[in-house]
PDBML (XML) file of the C-alpha atoms, coordinates in Angstrom:
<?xml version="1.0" encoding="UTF-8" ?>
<PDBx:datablock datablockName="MODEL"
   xmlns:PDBx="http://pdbml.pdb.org/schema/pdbx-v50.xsd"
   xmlns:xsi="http://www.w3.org/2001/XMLSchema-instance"
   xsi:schemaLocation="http://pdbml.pdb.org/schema/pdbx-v50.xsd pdbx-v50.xsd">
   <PDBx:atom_siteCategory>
      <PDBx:atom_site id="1">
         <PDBx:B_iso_or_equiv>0.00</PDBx:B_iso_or_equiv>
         <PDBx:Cartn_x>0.000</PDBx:Cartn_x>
         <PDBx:Cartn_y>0.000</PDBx:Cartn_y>
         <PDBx:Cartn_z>0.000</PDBx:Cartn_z>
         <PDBx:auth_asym_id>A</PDBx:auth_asym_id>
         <PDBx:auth_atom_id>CA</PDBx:auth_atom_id>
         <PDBx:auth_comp_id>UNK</PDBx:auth_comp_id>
         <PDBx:auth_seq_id>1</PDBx:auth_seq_id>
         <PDBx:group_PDB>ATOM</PDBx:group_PDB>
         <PDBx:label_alt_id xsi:nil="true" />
         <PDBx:label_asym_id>A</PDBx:label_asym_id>
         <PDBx:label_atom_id>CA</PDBx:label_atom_id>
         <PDBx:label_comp_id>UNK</PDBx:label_comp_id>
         <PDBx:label_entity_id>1</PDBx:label_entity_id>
         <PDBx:label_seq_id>1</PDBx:label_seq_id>
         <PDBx:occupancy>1.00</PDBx:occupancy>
         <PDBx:pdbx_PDB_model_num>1</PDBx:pdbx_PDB_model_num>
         <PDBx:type_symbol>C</PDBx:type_symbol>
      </PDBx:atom_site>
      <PDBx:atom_site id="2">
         <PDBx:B_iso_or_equiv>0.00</PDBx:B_iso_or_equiv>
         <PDBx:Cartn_x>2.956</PDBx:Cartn_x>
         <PDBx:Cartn_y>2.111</PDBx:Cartn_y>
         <PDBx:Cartn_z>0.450</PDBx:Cartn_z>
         <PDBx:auth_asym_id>A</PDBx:auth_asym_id>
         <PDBx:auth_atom_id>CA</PDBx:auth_atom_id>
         <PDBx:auth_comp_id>UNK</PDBx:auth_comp_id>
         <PDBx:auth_seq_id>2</PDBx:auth_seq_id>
         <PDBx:group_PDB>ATOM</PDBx:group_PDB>
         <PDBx:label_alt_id xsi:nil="true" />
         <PDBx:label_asym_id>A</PDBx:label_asym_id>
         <PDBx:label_atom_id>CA</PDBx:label_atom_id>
         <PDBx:label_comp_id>UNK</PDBx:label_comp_id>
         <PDBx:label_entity_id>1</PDBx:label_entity_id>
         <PDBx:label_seq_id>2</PDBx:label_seq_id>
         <PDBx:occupancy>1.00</PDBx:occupancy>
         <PDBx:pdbx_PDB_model_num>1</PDBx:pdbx_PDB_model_num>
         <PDBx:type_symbol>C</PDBx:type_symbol>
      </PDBx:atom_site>
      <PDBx:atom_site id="3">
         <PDBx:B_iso_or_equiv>0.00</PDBx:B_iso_or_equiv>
         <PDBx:Cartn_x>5.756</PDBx:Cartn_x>
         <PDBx:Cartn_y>1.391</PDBx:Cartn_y>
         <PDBx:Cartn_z>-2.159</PDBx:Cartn_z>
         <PDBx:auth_asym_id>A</PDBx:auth_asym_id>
         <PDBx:auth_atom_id>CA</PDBx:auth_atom_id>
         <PDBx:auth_comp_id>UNK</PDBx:auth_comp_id>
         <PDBx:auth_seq_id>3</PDBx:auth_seq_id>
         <PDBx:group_PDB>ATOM</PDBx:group_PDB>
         <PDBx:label_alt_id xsi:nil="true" />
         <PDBx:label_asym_id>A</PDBx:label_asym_id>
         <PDBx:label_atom_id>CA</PDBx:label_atom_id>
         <PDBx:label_comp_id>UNK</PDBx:label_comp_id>
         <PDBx:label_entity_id>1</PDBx:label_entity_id>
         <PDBx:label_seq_id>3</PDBx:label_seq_id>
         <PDBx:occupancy>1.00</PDBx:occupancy>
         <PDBx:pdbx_PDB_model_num>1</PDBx:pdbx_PDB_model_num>
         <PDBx:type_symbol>C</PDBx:type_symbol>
      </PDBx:atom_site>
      <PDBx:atom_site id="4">
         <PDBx:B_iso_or_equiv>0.00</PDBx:B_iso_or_equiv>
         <PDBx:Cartn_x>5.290</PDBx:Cartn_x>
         <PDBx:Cartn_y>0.020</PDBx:Cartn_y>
         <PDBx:Cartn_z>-5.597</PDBx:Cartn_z>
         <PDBx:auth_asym_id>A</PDBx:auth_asym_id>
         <PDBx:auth_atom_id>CA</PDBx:auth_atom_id>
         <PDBx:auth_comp_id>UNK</PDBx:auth_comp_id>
         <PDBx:auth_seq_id>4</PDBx:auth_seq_id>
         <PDBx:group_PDB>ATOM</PDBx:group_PDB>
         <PDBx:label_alt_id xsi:nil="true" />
         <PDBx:label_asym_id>A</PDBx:label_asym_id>
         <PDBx:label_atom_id>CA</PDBx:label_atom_id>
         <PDBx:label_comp_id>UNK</PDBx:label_comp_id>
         <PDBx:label_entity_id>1</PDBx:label_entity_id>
         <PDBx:label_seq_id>4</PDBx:label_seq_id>
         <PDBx:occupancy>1.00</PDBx:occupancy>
         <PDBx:pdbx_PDB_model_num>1</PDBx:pdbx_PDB_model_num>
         <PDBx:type_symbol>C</PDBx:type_symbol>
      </PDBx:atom_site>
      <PDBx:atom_site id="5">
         <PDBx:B_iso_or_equiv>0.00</PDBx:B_iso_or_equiv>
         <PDBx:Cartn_x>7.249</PDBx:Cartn_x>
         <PDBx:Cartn_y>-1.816</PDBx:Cartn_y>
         <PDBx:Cartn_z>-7.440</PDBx:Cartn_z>
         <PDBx:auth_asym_id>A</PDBx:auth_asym_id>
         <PDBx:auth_atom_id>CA</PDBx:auth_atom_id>
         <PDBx:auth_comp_id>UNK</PDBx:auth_comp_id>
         <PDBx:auth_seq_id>5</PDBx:auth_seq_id>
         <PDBx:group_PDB>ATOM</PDBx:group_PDB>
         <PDBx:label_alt_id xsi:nil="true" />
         <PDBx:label_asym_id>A</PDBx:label_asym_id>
         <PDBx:label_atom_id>CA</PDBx:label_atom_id>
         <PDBx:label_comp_id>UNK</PDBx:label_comp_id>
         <PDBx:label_entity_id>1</PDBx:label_entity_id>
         <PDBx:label_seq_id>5</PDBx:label_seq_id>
         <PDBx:occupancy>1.00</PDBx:occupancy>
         <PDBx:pdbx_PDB_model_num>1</PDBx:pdbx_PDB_model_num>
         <PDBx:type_symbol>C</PDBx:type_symbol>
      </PDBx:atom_site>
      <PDBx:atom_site id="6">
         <PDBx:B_iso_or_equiv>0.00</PDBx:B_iso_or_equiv>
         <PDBx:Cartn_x>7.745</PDBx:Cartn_x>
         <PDBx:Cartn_y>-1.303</PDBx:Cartn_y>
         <PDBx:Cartn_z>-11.549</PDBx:Cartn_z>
         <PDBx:auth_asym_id>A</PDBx:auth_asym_id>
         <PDBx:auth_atom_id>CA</PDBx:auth_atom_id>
         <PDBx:auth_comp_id>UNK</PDBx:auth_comp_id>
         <PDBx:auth_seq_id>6</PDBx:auth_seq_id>
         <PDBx:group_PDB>ATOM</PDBx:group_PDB>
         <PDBx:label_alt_id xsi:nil="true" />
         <PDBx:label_asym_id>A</PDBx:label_asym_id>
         <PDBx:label_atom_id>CA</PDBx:label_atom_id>
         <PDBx:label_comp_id>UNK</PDBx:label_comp_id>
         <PDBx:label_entity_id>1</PDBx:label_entity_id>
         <PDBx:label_seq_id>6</PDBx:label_seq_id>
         <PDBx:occupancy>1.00</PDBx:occupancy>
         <PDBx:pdbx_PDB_model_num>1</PDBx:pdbx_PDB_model_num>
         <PDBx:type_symbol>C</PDBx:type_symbol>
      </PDBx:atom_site>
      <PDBx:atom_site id="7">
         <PDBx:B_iso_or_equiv>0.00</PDBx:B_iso_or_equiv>
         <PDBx:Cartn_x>9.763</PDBx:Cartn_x>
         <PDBx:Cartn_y>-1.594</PDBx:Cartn_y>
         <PDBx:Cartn_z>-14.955</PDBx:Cartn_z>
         <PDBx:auth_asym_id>A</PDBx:auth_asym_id>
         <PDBx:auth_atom_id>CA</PDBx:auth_atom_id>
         <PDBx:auth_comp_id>UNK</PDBx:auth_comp_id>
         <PDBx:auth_seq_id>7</PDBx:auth_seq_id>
         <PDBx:group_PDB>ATOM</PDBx:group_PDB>
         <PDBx:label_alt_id xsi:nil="true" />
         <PDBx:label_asym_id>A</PDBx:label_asym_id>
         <PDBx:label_atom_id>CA</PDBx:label_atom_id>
         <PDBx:label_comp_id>UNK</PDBx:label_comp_id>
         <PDBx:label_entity_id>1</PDBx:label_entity_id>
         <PDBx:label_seq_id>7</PDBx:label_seq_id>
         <PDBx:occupancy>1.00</PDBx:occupancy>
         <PDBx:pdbx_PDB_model_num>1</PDBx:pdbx_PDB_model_num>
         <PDBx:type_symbol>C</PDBx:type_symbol>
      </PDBx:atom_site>
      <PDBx:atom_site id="8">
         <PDBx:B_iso_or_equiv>0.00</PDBx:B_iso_or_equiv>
         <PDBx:Cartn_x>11.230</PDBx:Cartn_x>
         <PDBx:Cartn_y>0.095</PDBx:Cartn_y>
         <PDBx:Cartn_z>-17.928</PDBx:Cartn_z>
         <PDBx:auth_asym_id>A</PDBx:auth_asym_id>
         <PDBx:auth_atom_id>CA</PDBx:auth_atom_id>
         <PDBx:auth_comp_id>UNK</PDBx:auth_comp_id>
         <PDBx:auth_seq_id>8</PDBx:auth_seq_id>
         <PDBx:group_PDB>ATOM</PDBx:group_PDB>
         <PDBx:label_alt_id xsi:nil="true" />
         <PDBx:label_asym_id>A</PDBx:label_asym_id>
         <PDBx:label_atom_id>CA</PDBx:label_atom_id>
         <PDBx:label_comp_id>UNK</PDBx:label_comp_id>
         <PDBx:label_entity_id>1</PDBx:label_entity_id>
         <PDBx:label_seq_id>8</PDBx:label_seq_id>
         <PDBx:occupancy>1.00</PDBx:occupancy>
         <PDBx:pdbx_PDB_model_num>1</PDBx:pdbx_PDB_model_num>
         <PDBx:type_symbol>C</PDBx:type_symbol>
      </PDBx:atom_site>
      <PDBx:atom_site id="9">
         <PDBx:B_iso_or_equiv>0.00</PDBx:B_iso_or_equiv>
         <PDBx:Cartn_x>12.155</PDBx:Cartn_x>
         <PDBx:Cartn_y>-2.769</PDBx:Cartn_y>
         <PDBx:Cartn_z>-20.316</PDBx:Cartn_z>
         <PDBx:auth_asym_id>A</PDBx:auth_asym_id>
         <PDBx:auth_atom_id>CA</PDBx:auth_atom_id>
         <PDBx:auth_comp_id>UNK</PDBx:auth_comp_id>
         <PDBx:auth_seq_id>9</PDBx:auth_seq_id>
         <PDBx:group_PDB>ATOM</PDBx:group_PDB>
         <PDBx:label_alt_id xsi:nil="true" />
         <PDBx:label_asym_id>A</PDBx:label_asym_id>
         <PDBx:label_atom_id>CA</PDBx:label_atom_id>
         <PDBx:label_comp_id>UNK</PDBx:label_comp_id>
         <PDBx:label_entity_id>1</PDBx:label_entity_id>
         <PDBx:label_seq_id>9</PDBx:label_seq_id>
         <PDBx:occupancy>1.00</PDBx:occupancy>
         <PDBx:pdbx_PDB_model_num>1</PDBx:pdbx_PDB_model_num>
         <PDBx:type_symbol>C</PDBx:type_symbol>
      </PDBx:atom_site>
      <PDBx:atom_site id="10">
         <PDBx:B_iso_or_equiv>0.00</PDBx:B_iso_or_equiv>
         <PDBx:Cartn_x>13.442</PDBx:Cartn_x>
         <PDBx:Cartn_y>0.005</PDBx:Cartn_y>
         <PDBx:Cartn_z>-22.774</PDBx:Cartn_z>
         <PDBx:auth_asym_id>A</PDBx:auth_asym_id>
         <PDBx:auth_atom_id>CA</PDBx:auth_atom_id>
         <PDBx:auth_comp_id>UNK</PDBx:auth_comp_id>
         <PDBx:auth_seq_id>10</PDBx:auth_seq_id>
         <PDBx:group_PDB>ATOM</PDBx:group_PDB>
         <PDBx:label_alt_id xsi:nil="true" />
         <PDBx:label_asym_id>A</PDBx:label_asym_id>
         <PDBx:label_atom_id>CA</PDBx:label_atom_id>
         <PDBx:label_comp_id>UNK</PDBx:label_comp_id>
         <PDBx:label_entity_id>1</PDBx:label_entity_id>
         <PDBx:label_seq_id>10</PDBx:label_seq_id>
         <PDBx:occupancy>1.00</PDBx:occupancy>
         <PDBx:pdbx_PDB_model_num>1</PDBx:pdbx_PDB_model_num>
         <PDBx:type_symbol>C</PDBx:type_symbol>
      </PDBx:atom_site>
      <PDBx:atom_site id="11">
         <PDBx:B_iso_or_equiv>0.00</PDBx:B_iso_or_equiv>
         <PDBx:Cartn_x>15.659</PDBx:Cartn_x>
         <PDBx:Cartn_y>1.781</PDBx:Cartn_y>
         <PDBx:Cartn_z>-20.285</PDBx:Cartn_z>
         <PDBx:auth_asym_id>A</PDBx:auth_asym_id>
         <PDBx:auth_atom_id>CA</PDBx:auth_atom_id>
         <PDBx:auth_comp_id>UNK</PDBx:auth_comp_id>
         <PDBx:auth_seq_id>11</PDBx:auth_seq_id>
         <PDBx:group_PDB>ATOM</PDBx:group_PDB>
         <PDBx:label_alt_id xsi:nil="true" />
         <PDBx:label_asym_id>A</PDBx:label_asym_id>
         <PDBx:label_atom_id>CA</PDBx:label_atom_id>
         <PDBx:label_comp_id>UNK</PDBx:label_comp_id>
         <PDBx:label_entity_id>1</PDBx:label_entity_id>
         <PDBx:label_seq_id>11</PDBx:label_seq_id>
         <PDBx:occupancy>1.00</PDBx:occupancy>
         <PDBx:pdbx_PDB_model_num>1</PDBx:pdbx_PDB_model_num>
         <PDBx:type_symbol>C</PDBx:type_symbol>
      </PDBx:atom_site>
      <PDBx:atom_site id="12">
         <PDBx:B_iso_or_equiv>0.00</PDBx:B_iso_or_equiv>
         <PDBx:Cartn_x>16.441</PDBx:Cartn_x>
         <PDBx:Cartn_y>-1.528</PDBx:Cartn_y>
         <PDBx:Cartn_z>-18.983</PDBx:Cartn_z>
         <PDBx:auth_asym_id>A</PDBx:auth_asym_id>
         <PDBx:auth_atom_id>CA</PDBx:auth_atom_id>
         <PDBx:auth_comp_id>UNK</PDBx:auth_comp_id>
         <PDBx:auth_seq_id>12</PDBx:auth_seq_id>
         <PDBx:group_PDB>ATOM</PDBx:group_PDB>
         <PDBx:label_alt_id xsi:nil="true" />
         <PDBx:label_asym_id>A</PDBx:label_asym_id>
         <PDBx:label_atom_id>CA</PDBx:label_atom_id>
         <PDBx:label_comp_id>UNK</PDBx:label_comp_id>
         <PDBx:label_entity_id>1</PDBx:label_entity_id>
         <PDBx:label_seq_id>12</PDBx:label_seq_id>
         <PDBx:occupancy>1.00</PDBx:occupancy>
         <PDBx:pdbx_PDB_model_num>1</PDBx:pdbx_PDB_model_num>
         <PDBx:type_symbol>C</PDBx:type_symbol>
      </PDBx:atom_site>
      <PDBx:atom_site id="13">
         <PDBx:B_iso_or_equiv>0.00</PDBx:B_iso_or_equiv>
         <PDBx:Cartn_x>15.979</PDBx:Cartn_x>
         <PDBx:Cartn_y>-0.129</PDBx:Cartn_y>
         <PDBx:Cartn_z>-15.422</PDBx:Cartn_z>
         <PDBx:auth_asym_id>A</PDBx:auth_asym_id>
         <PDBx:auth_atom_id>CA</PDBx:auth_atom_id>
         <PDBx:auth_comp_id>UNK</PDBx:auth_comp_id>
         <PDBx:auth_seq_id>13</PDBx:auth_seq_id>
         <PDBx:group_PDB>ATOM</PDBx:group_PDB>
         <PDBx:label_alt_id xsi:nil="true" />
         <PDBx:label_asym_id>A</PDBx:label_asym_id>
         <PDBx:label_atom_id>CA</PDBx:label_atom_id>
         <PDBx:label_comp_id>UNK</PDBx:label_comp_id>
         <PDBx:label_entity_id>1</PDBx:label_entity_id>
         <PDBx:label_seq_id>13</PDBx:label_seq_id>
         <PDBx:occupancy>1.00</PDBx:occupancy>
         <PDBx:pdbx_PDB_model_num>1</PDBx:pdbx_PDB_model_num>
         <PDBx:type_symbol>C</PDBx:type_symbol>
      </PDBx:atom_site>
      <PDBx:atom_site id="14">
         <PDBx:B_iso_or_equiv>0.00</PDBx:B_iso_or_equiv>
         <PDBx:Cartn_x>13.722</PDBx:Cartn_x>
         <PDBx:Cartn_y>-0.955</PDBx:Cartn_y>
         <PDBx:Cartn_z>-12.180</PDBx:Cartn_z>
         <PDBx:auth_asym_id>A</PDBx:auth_asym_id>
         <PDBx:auth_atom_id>CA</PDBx:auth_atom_id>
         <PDBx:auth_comp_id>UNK</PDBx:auth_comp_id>
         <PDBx:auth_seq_id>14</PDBx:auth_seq_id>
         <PDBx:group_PDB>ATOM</PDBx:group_PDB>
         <PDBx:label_alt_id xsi:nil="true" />
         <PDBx:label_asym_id>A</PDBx:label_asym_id>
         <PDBx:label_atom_id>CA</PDBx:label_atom_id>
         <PDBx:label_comp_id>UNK</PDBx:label_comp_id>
         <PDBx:label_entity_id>1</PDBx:label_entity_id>
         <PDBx:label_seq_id>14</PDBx:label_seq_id>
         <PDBx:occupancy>1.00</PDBx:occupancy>
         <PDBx:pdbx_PDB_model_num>1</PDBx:pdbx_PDB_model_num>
         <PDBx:type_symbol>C</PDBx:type_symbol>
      </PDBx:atom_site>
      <PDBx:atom_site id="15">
         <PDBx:B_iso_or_equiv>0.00</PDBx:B_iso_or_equiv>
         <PDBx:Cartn_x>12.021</PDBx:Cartn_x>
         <PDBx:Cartn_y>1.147</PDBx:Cartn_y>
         <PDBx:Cartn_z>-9.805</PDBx:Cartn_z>
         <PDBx:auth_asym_id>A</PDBx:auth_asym_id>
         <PDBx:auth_atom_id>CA</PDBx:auth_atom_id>
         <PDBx:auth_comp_id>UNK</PDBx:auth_comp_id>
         <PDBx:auth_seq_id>15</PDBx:auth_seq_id>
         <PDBx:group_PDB>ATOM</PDBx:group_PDB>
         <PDBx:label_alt_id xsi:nil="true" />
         <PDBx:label_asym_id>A</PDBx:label_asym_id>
         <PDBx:label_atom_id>CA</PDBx:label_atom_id>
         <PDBx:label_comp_id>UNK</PDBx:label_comp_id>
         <PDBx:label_entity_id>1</PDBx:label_entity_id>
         <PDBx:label_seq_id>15</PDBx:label_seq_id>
         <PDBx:occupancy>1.00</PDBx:occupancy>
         <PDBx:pdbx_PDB_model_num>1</PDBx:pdbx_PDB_model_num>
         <PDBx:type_symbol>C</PDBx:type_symbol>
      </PDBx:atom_site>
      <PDBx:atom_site id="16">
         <PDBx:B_iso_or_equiv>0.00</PDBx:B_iso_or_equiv>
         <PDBx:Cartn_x>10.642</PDBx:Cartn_x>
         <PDBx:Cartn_y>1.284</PDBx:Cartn_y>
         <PDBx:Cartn_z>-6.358</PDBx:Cartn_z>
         <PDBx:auth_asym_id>A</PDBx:auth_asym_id>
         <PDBx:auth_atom_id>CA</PDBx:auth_atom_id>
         <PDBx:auth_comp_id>UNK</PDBx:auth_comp_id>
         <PDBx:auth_seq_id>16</PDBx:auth_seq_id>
         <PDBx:group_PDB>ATOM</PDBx:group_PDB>
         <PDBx:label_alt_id xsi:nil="true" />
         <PDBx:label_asym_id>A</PDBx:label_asym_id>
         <PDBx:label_atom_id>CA</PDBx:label_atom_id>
         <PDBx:label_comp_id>UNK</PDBx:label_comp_id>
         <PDBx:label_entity_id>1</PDBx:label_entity_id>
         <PDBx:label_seq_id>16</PDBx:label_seq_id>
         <PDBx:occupancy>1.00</PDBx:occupancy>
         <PDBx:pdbx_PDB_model_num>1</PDBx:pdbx_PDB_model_num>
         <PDBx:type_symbol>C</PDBx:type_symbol>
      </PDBx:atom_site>
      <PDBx:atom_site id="17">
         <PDBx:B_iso_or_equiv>0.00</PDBx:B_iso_or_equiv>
         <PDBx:Cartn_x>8.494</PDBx:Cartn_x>
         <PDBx:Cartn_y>4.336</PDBx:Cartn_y>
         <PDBx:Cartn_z>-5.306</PDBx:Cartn_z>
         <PDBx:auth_asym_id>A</PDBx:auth_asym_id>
         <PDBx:auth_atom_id>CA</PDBx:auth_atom_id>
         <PDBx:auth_comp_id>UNK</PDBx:auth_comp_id>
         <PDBx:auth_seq_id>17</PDBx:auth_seq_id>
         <PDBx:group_PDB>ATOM</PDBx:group_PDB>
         <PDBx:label_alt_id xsi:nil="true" />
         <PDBx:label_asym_id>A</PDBx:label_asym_id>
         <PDBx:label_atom_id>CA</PDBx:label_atom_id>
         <PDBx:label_comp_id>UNK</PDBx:label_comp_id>
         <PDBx:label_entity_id>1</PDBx:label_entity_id>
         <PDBx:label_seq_id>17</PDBx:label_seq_id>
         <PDBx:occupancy>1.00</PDBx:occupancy>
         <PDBx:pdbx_PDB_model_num>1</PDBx:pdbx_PDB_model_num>
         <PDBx:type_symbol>C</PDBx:type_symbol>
      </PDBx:atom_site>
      <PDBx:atom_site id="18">
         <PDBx:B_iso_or_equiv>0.00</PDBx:B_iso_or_equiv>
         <PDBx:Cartn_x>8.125</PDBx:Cartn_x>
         <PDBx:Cartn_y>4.444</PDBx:Cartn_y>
         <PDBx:Cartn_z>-2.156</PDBx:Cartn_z>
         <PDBx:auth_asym_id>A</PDBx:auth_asym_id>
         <PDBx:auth_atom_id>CA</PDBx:auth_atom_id>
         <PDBx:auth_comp_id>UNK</PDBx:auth_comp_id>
         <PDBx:auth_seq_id>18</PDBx:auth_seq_id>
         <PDBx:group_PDB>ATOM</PDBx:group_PDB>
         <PDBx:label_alt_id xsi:nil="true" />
         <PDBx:label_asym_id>A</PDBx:label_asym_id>
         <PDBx:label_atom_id>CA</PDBx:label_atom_id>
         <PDBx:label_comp_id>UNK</PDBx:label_comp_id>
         <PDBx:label_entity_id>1</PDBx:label_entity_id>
         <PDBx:label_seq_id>18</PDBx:label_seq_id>
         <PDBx:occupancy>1.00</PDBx:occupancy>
         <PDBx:pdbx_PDB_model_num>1</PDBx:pdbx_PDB_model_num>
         <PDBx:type_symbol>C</PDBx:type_symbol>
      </PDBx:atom_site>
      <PDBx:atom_site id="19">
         <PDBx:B_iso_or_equiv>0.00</PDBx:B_iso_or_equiv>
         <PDBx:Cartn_x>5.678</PDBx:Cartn_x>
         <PDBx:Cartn_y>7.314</PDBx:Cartn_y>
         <PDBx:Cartn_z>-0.812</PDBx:Cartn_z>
         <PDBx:auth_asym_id>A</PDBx:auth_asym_id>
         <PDBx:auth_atom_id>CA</PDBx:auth_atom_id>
         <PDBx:auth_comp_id>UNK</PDBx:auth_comp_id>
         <PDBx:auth_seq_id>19</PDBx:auth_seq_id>
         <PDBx:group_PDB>ATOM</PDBx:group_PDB>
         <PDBx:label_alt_id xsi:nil="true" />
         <PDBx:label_asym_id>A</PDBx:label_asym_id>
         <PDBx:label_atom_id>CA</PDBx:label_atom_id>
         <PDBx:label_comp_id>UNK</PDBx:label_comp_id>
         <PDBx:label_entity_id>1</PDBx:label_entity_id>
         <PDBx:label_seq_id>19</PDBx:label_seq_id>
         <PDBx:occupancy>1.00</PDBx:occupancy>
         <PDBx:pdbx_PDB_model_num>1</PDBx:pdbx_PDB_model_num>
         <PDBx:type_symbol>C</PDBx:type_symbol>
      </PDBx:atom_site>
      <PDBx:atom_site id="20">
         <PDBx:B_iso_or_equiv>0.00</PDBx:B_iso_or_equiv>
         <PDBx:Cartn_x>4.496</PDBx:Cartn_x>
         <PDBx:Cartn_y>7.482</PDBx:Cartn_y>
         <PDBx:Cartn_z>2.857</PDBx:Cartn_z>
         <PDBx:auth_asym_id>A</PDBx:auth_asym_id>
         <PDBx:auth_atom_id>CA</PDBx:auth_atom_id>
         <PDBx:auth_comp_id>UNK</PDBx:auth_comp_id>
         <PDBx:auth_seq_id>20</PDBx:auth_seq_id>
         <PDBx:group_PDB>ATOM</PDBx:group_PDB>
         <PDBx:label_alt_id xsi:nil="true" />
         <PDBx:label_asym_id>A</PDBx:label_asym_id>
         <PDBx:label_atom_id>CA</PDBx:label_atom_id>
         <PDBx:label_comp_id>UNK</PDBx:label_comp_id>
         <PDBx:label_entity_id>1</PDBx:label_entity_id>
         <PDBx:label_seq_id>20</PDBx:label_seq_id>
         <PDBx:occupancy>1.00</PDBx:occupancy>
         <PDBx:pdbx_PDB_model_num>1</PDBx:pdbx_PDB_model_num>
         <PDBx:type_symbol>C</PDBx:type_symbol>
      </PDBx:atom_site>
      <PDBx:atom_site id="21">
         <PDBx:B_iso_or_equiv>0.00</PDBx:B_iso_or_equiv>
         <PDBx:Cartn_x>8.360</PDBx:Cartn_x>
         <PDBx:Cartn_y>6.569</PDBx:Cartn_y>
         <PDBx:Cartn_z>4.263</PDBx:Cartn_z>
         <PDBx:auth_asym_id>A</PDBx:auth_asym_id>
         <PDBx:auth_atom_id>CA</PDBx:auth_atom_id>
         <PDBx:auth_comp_id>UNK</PDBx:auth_comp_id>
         <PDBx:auth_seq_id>21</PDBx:auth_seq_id>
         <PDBx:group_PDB>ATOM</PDBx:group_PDB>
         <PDBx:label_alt_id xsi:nil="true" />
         <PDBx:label_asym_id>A</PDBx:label_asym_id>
         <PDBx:label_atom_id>CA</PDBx:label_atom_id>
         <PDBx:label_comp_id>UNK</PDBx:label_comp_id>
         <PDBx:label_entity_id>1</PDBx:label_entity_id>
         <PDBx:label_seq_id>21</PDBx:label_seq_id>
         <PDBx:occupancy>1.00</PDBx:occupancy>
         <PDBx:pdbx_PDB_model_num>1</PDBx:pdbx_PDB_model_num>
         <PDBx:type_symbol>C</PDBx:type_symbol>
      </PDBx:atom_site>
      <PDBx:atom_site id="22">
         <PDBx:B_iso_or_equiv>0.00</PDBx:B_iso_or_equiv>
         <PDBx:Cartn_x>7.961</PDBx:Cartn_x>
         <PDBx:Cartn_y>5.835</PDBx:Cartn_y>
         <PDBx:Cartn_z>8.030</PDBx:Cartn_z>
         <PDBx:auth_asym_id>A</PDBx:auth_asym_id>
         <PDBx:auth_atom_id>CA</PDBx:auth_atom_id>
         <PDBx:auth_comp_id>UNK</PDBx:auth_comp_id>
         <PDBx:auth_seq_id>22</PDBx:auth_seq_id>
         <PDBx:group_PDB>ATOM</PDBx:group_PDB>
         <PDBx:label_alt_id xsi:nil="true" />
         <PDBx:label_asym_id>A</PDBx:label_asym_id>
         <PDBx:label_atom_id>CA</PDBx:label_atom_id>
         <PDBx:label_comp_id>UNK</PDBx:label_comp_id>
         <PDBx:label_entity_id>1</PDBx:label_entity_id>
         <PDBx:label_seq_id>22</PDBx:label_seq_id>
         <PDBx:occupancy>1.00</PDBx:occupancy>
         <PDBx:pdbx_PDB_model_num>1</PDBx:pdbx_PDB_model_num>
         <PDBx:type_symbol>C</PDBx:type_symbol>
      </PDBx:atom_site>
      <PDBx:atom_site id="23">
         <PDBx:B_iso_or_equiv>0.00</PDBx:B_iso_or_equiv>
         <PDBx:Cartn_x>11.188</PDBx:Cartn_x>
         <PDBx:Cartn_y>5.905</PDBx:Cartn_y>
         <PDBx:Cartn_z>10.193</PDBx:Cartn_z>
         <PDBx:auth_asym_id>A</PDBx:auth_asym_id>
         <PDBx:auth_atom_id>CA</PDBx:auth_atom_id>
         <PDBx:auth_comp_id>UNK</PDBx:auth_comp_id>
         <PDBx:auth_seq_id>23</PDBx:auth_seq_id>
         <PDBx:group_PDB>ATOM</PDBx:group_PDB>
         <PDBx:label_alt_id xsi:nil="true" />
         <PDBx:label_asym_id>A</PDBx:label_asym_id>
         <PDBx:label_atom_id>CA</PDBx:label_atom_id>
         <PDBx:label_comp_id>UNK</PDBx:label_comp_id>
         <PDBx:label_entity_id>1</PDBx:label_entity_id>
         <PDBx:label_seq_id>23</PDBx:label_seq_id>
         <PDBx:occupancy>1.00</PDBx:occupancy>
         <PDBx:pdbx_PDB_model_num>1</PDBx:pdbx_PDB_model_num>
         <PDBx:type_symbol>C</PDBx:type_symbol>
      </PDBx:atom_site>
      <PDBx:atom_site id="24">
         <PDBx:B_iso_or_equiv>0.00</PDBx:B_iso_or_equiv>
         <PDBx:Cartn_x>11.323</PDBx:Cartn_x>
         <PDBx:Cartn_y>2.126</PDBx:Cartn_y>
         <PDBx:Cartn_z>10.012</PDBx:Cartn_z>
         <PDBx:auth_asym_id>A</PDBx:auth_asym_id>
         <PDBx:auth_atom_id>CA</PDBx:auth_atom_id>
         <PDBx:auth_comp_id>UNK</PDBx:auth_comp_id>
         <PDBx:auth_seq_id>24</PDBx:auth_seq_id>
         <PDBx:group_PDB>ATOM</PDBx:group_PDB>
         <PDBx:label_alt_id xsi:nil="true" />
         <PDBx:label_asym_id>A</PDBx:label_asym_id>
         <PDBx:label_atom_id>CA</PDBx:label_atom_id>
         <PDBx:label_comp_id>UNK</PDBx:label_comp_id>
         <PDBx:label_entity_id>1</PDBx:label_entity_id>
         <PDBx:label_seq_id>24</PDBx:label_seq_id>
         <PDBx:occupancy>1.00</PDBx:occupancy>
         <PDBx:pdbx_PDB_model_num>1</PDBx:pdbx_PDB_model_num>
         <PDBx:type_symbol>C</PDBx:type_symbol>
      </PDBx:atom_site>
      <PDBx:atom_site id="25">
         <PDBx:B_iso_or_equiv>0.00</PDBx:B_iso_or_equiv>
         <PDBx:Cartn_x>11.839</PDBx:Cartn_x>
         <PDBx:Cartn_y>2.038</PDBx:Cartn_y>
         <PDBx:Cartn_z>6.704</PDBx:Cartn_z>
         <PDBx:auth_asym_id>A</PDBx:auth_asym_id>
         <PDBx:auth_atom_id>CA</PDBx:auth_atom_id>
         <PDBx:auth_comp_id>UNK</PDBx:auth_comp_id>
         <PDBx:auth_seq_id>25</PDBx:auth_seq_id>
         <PDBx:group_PDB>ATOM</PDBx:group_PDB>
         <PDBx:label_alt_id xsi:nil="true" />
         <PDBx:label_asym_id>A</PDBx:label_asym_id>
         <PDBx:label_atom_id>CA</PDBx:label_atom_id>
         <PDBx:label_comp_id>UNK</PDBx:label_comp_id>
         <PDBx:label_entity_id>1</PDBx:label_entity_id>
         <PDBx:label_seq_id>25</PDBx:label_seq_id>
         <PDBx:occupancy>1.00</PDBx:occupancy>
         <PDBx:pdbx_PDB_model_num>1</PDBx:pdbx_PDB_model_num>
         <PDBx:type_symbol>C</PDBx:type_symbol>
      </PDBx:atom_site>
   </PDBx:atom_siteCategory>
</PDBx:datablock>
């Protein structure tokens, strides 16, 4: 519910957004 996981296939990269960032994270 927080972070999301995706792909760029033609930048041949991965991402993670991650949005509401508590201290534990």
């Amino acid at each position: 519910g927080r972070f999301t996981i995706s792909r760029d296939d033609t930048k041949n990269t991965a991402y993670l957004q991650m949005n509401s960032l508590k201290p534990e994270d």
